[in-house]
Protein backbone atom coordinates (compact mmCIF):
# COMPACT_ATOMS: atom_id res chain seq x y z
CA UNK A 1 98.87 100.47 146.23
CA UNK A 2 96.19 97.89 146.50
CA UNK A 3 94.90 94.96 144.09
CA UNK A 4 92.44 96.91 142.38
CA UNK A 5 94.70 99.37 141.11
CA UNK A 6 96.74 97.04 139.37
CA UNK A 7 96.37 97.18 135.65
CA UNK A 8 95.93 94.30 133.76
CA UNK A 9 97.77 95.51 130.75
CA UNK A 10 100.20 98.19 130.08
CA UNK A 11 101.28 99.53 126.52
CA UNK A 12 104.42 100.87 125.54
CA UNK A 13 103.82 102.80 122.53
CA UNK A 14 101.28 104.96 121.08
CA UNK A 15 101.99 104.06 117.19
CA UNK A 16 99.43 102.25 115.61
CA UNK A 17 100.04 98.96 117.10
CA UNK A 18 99.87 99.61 120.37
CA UNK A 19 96.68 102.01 120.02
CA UNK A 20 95.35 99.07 118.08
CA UNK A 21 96.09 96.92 121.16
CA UNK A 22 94.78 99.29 123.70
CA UNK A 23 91.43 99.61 121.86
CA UNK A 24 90.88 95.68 121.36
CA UNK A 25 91.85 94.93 124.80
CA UNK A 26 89.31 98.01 126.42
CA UNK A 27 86.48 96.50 124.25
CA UNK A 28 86.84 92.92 125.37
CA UNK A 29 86.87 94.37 129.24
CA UNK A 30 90.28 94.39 130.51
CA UNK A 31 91.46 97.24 132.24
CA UNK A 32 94.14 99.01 130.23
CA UNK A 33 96.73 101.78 130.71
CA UNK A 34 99.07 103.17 127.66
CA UNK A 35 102.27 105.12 127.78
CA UNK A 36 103.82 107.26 124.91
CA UNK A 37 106.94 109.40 125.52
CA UNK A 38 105.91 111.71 123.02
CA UNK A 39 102.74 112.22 120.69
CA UNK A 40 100.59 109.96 119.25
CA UNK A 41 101.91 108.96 116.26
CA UNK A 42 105.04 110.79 116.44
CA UNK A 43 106.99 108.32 115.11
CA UNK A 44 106.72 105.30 112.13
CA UNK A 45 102.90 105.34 112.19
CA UNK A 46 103.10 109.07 110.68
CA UNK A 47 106.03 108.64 108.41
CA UNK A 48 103.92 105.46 106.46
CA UNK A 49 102.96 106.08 102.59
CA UNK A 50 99.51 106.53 103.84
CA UNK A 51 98.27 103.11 101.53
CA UNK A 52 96.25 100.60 103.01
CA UNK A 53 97.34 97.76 100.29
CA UNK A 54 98.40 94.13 99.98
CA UNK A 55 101.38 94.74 98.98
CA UNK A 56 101.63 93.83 95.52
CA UNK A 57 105.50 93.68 95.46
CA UNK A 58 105.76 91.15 98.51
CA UNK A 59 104.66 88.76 96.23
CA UNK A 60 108.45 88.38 94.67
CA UNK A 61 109.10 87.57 98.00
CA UNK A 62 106.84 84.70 99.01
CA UNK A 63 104.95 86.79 101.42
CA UNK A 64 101.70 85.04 100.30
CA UNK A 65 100.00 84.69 104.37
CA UNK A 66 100.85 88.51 104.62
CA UNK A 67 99.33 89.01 101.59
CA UNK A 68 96.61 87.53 101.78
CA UNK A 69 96.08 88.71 105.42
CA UNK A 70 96.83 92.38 104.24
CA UNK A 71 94.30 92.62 101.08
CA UNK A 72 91.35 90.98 103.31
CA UNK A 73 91.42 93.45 106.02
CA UNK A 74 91.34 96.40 103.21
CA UNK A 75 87.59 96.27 102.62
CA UNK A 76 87.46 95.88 106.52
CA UNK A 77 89.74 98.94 107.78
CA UNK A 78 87.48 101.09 104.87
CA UNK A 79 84.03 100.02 106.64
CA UNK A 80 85.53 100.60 109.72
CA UNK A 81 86.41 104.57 109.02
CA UNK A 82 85.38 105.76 106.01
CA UNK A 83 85.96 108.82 106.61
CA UNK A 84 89.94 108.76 106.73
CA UNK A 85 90.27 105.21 104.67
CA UNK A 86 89.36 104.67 100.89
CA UNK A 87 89.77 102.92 98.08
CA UNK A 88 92.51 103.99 95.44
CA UNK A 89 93.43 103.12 91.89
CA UNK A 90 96.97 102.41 91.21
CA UNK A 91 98.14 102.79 87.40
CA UNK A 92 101.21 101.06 87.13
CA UNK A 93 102.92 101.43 83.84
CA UNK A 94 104.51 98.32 82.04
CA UNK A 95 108.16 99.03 81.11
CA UNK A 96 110.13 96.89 78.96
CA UNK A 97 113.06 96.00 80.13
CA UNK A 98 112.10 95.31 83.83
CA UNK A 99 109.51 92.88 85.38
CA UNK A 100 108.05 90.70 82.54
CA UNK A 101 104.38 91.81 81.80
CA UNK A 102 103.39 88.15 82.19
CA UNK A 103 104.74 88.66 86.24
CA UNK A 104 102.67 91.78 86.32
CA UNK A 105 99.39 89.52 85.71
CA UNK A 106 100.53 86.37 87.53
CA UNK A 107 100.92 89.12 90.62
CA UNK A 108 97.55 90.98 90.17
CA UNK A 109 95.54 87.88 89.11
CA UNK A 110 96.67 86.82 92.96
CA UNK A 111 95.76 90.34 94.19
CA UNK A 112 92.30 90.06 92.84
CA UNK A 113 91.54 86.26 93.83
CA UNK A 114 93.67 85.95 97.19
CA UNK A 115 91.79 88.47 99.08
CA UNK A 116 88.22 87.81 99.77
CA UNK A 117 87.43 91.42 97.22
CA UNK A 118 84.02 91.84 97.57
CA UNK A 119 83.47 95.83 97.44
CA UNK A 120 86.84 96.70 95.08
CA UNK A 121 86.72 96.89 91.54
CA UNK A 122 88.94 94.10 89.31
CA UNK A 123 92.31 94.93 88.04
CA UNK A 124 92.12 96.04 84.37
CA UNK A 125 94.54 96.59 81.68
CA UNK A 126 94.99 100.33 79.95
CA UNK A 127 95.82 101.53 76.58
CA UNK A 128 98.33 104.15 77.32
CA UNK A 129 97.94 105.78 73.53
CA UNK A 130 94.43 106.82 74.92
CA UNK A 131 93.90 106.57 78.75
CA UNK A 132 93.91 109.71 80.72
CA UNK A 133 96.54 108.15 82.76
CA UNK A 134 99.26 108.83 80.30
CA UNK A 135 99.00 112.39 80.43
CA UNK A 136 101.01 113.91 82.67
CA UNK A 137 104.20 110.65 81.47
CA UNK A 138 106.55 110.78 79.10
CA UNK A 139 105.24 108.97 75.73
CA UNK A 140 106.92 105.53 76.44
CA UNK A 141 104.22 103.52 77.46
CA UNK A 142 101.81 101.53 75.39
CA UNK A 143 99.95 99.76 78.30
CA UNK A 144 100.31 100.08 82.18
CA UNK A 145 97.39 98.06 84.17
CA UNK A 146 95.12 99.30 86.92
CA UNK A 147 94.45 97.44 90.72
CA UNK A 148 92.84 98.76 93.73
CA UNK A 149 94.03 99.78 97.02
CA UNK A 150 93.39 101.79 99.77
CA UNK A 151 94.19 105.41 101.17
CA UNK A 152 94.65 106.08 104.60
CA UNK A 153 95.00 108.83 106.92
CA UNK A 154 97.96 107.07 108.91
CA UNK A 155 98.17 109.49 111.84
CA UNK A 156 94.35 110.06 112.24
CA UNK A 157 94.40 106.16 112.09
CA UNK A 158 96.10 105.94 115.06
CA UNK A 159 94.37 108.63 117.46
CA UNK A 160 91.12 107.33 116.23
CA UNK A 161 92.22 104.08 117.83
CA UNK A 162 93.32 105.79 120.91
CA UNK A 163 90.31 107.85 121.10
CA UNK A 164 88.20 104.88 120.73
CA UNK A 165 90.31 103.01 122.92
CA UNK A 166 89.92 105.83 125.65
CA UNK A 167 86.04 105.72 125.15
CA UNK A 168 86.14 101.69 126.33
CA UNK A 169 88.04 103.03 129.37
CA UNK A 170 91.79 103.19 128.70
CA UNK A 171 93.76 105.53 130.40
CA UNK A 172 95.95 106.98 127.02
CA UNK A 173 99.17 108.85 128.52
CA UNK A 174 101.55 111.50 126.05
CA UNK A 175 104.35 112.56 127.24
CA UNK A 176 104.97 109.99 129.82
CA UNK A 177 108.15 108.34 129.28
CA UNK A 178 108.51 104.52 130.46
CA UNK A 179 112.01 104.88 132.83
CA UNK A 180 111.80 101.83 134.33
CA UNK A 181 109.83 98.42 134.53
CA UNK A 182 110.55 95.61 137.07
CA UNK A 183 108.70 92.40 138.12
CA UNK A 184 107.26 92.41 141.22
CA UNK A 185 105.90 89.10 142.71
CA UNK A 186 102.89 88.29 139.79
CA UNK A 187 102.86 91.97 138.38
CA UNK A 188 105.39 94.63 137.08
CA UNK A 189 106.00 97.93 139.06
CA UNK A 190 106.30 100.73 136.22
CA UNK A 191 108.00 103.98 136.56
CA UNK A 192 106.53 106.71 134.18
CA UNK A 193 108.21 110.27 133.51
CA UNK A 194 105.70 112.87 132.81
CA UNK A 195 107.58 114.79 130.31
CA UNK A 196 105.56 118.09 130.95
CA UNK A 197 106.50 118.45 134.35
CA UNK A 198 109.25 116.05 135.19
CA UNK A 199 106.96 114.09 137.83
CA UNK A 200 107.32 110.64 138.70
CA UNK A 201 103.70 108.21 138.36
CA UNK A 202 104.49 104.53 139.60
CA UNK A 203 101.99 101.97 137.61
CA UNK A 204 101.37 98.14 138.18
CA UNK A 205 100.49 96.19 135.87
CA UNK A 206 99.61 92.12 135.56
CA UNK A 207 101.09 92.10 131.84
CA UNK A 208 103.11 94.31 129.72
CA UNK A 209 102.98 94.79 125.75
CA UNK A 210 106.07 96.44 124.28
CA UNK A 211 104.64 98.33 121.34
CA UNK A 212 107.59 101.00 120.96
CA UNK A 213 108.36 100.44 117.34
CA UNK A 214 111.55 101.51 116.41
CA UNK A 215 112.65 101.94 120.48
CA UNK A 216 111.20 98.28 121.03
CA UNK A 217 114.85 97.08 121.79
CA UNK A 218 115.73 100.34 123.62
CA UNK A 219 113.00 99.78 125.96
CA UNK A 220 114.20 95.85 126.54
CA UNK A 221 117.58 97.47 127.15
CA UNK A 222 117.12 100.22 129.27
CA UNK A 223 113.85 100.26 130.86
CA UNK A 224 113.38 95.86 131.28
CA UNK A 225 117.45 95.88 132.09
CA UNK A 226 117.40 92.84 129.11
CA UNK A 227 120.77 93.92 127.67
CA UNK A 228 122.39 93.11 124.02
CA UNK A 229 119.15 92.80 122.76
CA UNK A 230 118.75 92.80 119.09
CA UNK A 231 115.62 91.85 117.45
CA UNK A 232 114.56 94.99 114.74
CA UNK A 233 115.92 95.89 111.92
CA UNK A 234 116.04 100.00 111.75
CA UNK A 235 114.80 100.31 107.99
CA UNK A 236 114.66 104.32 106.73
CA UNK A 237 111.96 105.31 104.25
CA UNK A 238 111.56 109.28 103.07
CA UNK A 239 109.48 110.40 101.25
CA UNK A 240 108.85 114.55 99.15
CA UNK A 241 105.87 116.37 98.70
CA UNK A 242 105.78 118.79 95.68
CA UNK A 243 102.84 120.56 94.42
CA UNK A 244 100.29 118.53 92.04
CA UNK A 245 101.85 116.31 89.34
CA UNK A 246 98.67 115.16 87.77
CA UNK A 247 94.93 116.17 88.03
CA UNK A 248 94.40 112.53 87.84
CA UNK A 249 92.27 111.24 90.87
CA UNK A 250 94.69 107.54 90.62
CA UNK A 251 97.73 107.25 91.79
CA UNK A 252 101.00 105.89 90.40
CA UNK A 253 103.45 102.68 90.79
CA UNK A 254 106.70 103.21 89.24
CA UNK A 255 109.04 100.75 88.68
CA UNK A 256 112.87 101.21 89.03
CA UNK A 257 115.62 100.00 87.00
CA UNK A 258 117.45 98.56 90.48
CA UNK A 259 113.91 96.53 91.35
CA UNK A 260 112.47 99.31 94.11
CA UNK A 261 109.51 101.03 93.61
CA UNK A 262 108.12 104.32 94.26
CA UNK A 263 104.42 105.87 94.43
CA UNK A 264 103.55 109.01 93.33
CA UNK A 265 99.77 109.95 95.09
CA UNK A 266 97.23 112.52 94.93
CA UNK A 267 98.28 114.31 98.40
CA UNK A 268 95.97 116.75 100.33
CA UNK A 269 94.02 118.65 96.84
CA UNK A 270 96.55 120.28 95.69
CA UNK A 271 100.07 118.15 96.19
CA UNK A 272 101.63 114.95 94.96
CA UNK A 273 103.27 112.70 97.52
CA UNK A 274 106.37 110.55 96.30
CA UNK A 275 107.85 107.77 97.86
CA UNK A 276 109.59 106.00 99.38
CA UNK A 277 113.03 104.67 100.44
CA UNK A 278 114.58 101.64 101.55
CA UNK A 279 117.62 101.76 103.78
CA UNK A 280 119.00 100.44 106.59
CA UNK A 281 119.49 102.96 109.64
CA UNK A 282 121.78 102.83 112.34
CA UNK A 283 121.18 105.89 114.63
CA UNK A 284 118.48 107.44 116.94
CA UNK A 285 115.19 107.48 115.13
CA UNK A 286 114.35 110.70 117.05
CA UNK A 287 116.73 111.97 114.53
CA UNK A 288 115.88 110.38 111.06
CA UNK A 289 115.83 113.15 108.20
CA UNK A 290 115.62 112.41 104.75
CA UNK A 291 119.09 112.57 103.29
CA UNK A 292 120.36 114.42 100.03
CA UNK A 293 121.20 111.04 98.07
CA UNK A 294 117.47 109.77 98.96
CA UNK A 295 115.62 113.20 97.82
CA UNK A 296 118.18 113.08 94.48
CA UNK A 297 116.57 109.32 94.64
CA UNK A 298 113.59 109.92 94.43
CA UNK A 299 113.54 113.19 92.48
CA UNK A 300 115.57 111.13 89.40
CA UNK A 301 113.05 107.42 89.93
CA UNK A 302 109.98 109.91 89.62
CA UNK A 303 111.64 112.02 86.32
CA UNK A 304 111.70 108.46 84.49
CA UNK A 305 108.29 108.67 84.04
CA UNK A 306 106.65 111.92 84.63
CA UNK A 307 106.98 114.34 81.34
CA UNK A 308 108.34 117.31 83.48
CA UNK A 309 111.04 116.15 85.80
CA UNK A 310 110.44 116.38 89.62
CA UNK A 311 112.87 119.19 90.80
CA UNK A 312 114.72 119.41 94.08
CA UNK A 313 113.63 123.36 94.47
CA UNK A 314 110.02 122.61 94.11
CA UNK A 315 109.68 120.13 97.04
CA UNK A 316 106.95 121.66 99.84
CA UNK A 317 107.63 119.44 102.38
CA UNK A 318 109.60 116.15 103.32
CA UNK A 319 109.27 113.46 106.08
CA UNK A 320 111.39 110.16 106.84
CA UNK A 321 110.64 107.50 109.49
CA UNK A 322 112.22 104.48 110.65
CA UNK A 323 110.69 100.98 110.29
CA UNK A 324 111.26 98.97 112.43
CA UNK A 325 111.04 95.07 110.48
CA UNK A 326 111.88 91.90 112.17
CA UNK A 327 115.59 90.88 111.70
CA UNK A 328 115.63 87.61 109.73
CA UNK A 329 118.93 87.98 108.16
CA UNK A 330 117.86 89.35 104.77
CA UNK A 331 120.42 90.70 102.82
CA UNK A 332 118.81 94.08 101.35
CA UNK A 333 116.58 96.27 103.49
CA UNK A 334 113.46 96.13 101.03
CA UNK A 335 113.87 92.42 101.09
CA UNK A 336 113.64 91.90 104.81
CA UNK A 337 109.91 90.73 105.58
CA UNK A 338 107.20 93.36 106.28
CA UNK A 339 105.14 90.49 108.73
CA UNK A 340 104.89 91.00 112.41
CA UNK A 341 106.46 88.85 115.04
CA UNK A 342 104.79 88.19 118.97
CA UNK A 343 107.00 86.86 121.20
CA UNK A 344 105.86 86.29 124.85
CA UNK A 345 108.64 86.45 128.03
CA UNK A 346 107.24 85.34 130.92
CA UNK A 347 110.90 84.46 132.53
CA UNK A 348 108.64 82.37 135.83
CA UNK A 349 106.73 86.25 136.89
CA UNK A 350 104.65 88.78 134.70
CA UNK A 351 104.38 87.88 131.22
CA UNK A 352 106.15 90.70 128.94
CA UNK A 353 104.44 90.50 125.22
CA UNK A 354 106.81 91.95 122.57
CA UNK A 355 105.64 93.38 119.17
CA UNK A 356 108.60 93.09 116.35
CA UNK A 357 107.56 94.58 112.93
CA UNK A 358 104.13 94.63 111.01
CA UNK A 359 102.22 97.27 108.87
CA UNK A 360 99.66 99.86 109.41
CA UNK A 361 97.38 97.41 106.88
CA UNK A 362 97.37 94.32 109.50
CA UNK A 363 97.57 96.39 112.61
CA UNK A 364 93.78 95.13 113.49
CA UNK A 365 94.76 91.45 112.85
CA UNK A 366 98.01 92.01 115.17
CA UNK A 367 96.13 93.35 117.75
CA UNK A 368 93.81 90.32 117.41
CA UNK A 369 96.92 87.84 117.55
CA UNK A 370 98.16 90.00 120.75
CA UNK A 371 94.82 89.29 122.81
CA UNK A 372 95.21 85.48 121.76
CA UNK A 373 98.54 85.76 123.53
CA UNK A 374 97.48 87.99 126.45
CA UNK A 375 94.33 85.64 127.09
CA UNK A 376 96.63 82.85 127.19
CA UNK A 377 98.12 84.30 130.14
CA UNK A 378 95.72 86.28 131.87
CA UNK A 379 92.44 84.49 131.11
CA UNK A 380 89.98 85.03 128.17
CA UNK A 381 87.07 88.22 128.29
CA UNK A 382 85.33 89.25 125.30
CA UNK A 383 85.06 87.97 122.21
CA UNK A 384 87.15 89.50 118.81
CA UNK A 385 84.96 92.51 118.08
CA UNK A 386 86.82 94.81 116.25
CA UNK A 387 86.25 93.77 112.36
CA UNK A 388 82.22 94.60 112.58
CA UNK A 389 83.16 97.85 114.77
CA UNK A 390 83.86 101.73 113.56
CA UNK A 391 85.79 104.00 114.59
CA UNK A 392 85.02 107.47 116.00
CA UNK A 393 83.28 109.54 113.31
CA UNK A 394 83.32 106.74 110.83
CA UNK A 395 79.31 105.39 111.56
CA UNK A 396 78.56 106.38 107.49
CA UNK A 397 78.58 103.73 104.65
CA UNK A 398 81.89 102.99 102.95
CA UNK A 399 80.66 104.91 99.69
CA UNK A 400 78.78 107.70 102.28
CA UNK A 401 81.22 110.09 102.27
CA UNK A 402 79.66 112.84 99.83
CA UNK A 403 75.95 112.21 101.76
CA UNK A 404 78.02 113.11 105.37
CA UNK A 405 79.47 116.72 103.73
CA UNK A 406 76.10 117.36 102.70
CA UNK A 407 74.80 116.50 105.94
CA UNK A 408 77.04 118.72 107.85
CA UNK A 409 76.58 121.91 105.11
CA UNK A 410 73.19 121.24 105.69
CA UNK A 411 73.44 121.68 109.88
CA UNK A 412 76.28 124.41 109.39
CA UNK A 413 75.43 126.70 106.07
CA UNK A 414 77.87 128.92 106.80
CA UNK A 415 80.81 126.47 106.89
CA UNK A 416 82.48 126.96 103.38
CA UNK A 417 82.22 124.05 101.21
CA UNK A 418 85.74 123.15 101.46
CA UNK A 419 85.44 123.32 104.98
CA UNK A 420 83.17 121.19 105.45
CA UNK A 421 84.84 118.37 103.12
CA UNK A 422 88.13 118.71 105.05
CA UNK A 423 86.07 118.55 108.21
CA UNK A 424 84.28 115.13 107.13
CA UNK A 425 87.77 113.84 105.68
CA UNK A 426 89.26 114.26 109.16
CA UNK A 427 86.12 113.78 112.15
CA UNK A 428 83.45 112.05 110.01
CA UNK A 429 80.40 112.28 111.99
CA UNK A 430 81.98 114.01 115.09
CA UNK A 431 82.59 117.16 112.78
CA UNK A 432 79.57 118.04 114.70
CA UNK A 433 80.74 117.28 118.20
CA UNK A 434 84.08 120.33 117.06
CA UNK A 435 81.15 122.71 115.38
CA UNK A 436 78.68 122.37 118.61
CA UNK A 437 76.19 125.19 119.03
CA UNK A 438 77.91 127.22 116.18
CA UNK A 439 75.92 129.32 113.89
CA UNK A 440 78.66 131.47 111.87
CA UNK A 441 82.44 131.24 111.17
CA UNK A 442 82.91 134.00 113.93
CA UNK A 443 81.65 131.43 116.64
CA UNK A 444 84.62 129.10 115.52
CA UNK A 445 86.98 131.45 117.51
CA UNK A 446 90.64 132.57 116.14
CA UNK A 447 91.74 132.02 112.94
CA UNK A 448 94.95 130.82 113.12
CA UNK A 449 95.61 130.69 109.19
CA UNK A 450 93.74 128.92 105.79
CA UNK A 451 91.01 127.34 107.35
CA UNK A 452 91.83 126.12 110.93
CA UNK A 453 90.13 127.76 113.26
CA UNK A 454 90.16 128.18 117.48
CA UNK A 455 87.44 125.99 117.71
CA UNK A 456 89.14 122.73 116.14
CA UNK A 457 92.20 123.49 117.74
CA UNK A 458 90.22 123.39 121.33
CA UNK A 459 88.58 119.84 119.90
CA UNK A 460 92.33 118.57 119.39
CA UNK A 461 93.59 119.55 122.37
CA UNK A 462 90.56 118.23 124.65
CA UNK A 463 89.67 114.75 122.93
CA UNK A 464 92.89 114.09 121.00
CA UNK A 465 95.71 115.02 123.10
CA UNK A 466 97.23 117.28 120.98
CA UNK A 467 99.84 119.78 122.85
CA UNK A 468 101.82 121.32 120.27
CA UNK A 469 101.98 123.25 117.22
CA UNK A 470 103.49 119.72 115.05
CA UNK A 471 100.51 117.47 117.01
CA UNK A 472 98.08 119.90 115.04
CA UNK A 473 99.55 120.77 111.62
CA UNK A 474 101.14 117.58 110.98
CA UNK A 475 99.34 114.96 112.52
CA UNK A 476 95.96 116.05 113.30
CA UNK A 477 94.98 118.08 110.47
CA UNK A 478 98.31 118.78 108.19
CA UNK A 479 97.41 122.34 107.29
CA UNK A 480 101.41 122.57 108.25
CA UNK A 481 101.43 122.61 104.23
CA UNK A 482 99.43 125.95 104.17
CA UNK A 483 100.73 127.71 107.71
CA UNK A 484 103.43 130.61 107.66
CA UNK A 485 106.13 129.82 109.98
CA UNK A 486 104.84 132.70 112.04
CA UNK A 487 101.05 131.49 111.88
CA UNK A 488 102.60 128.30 113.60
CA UNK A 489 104.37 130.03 115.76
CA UNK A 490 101.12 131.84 117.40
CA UNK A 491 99.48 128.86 116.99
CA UNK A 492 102.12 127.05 119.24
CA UNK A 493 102.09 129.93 121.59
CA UNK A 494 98.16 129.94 121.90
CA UNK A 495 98.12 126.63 122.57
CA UNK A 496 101.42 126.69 125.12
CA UNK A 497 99.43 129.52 127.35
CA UNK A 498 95.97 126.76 127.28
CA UNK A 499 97.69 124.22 128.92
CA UNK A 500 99.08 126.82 131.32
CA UNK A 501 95.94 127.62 131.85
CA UNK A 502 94.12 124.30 132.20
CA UNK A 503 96.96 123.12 134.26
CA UNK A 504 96.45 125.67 136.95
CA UNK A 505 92.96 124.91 136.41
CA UNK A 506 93.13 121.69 137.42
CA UNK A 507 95.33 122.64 140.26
């Protein structure tokens, strides 16, 4: 293979940091090429609360840079895609017996000052004997006060990045297993499994990031050869879905008796999402599943406060993930620190850049930090871009959203309102790259069940790598909460027989 088909950088991990990576590094010029053994997203950058936020609670904790770091890029991630990131009011309910209501305004006096707010609103406080808020709680609470956050569509985040990143010349790879990596002279020689048919790719590369998440030490371990490696800590959060608590637009923080605390969010029109956990976790994280004593958890933190209990039968739909943190030694799992970590191995050949911990609120910022350590090594090419940039679909003002529906109803008439809402909430402005030349619902091909149709499936599977069944209805698009398990089934075998198809295509 000659010099100019060495890489300069190669990504493990298509999660949220190392899309983030892949996009930064494409837009500054360098040539980029990522692996991900199995879907975008697939693992901790789906299983997130879906809050871009401070972190209001790290504060007990000292966390004050990641703080700070995490409530200034808010406003930015919302300009950036406005479509699938906005702003959210928390209402969280002041209970006596647990942290002191003068902590509660030390905390959010810091949220509102620390953080460069410019297009949020200021933290207030409610009366609880009259605010709308206190309708759907049990009659406890004379007060609560009210901050601002940020929603986010964590899976769409990260295939947005991808896509972007693709756009700016990245080669993204599913399915394509890292086996083995080995320096070779100034570069490394990687070995990549494609998982679809077993075959056998050999990639060089000048520099590698390790962006596997949970699998970051797995990947040191098996596919480096760097044994007894131990770096993450494997922290388990779950979280329930159960249909709609509250017809409340704001969202809840709860505060438990043992110090946690849960959320309890407006979730997809009609659902409330509850969560999460903290635990440590030992095993596979292929194979996390939220556990009995967790959904009991959360079911009994969320009855505390909500007038009608939260009931085990009437969960929809759970998921769990595994974070992986940074190990420094803390003693409880939602104590240990929530900042990311670089560290660079250059061992006298090709530098290998490791990614321990971070969050889905600072992933720009950490990609940012990553190219200061990559240009280090391999030379400097453009300048930080990202913070003035959008991202596919999201070329709209922050507050544009309703204007972009109405746009789109206004090119489509025949799309049903809702539709076109969920359409905007996922693609933004490329809603009308999925539509194309169609002028009734019958031109959007198969209905596959509610409201997804042949024609976004076909948009999934060509510009957003989506292969299965799950990649559609619970990362893409999660109309998973309104498919029979039959309707997902055809929709898993239509899509099995199009990549036959396009395979033999190609072929």
């Amino acid at each position: 293979m000659d010099q100019a088909a060495i890489h300069d950088i190669f990504i493990v991990g298509g999660g949220i940091n190392g899309c983030g990576i892949a996009r930064d590094a494409a837009g500054r010029g360098y040539s980029v090429y990522l692996a991900e053994m199995n879907d975008l997203a697939s693992g901790t950058s789906s299983g997130s609360t879906k809050l871009i936020h401070g972190g209001l609670r790290y504060l007990e904790y000292y966390e004050f840079r990641l703080v700070r770091e995490s409530l200034m890029e808010r406003e930015v991630l919302w300009r950036m895609a406005p479509h699938i990131i906005w702003p959210m009011r928390f209402v969280l309910p002041y209970a006596d017996g647990l942290r002191p209501a003068w902590l509660l305004r030390l905390g959010l006096f810091l949220y509102d000052h620390i953080g460069g707010r410019k297009l949020l609103p200021a933290t207030k406080t409610l009366n609880m004997r009259s605010d709308a808020s206190s309708k759907p709680l049990k009659p406890l609470f004379a007060k609560a006060f009210e901050y601002p956050d940020g929603w986010v569509n964590d899976a769409r985040l990260v295939v947005l990045n991808a896509r972007d990143a693709a756009d700016r010349g990245a080669v993204i790879r599913t399915r394509a297993k890292v086996v083995s990596a080995r320096r070779d002279g100034d570069h490394w020689l990687i070995e990549v499994e494609d998982l679809h048919n077993g075959g056998i790719e050999q990639v060089r590369s000048r520099l590698i990031v390790n962006a596997a998440g949970p699998w970051v030490d797995h990947v040191l371990a098996t596919a480096v050869g760097q044994n007894d490696v131990h770096n993450v800590r494997l922290v388990q959060g779950s979280h329930i879905v159960v249909p709609r608590k509250f017809d409340d637009l704001r969202a809840y923080f709860f505060q438990n008796r043992d110090g946690r605390i849960i959320f309890a969010i407006p979730y997809e029109e009609d659902f409330t999402l509850i969560g999460t956990t903290d635990q440590d976790y030992q095993a596979d994280p292929r194979d996390v599943a939220i556990s009995d004593a967790e959904i009991d958890y959360l079911c009994d933190a969320a009855s505390e406060y909500f007038a009608k209990p939260v009931r085990k039968d009437e969960i929809v739909w759970t998921y769990s993930a595994v974070r992986p943190l940074y190990d420094d030694g803390a003693s409880k799992a939602q104590e240990a620190t929530r900042d990311y970590v670089l560290k660079v191995d250059s061992q006298g050949g090709a530098p290998l850049v490791n990614i321990f911990g971070g969050k889905i609120t600072t992933y720009r910022r950490l990609a940012e930090a990553t190219l200061e350590k990559i240009e280090d090594v391999l030379g400097p090419r453009g300048k930080p871009w990202t913070s003035g940039a959008t991202l596919p679909g999201g070329d709209f003002a922050p507050d544009g959203y309703e204007t972009e529906v109405a746009r789109l109803k206004g090119s489509y008439p025949f799309l049903d309102l809702t539709l076109a809402h969920r359409l905007v909430r996922l693609y933004g402005s490329k809603a009308r790259v999925l539509l194309g030349l169609a002028k009734s619902e019958a031109d959007l091909g198969r209905r596959f069940g509610a409201d997804l149709y042949e024609a976004e499936v076909r948009y999934l599977m060509v510009h957003e790598w989506a292969a299965t069944a799950d990649d559609v209805l619970w990362r893409r698009t999660k109309r998973g909460l309104r498919l029979s398990g039959e309707e997902a089934a055809a929709l898993d075998e239509y899509m099995t027989a199009e990549r036959v198809n396009h395979s033999a295509a190609a072929e």
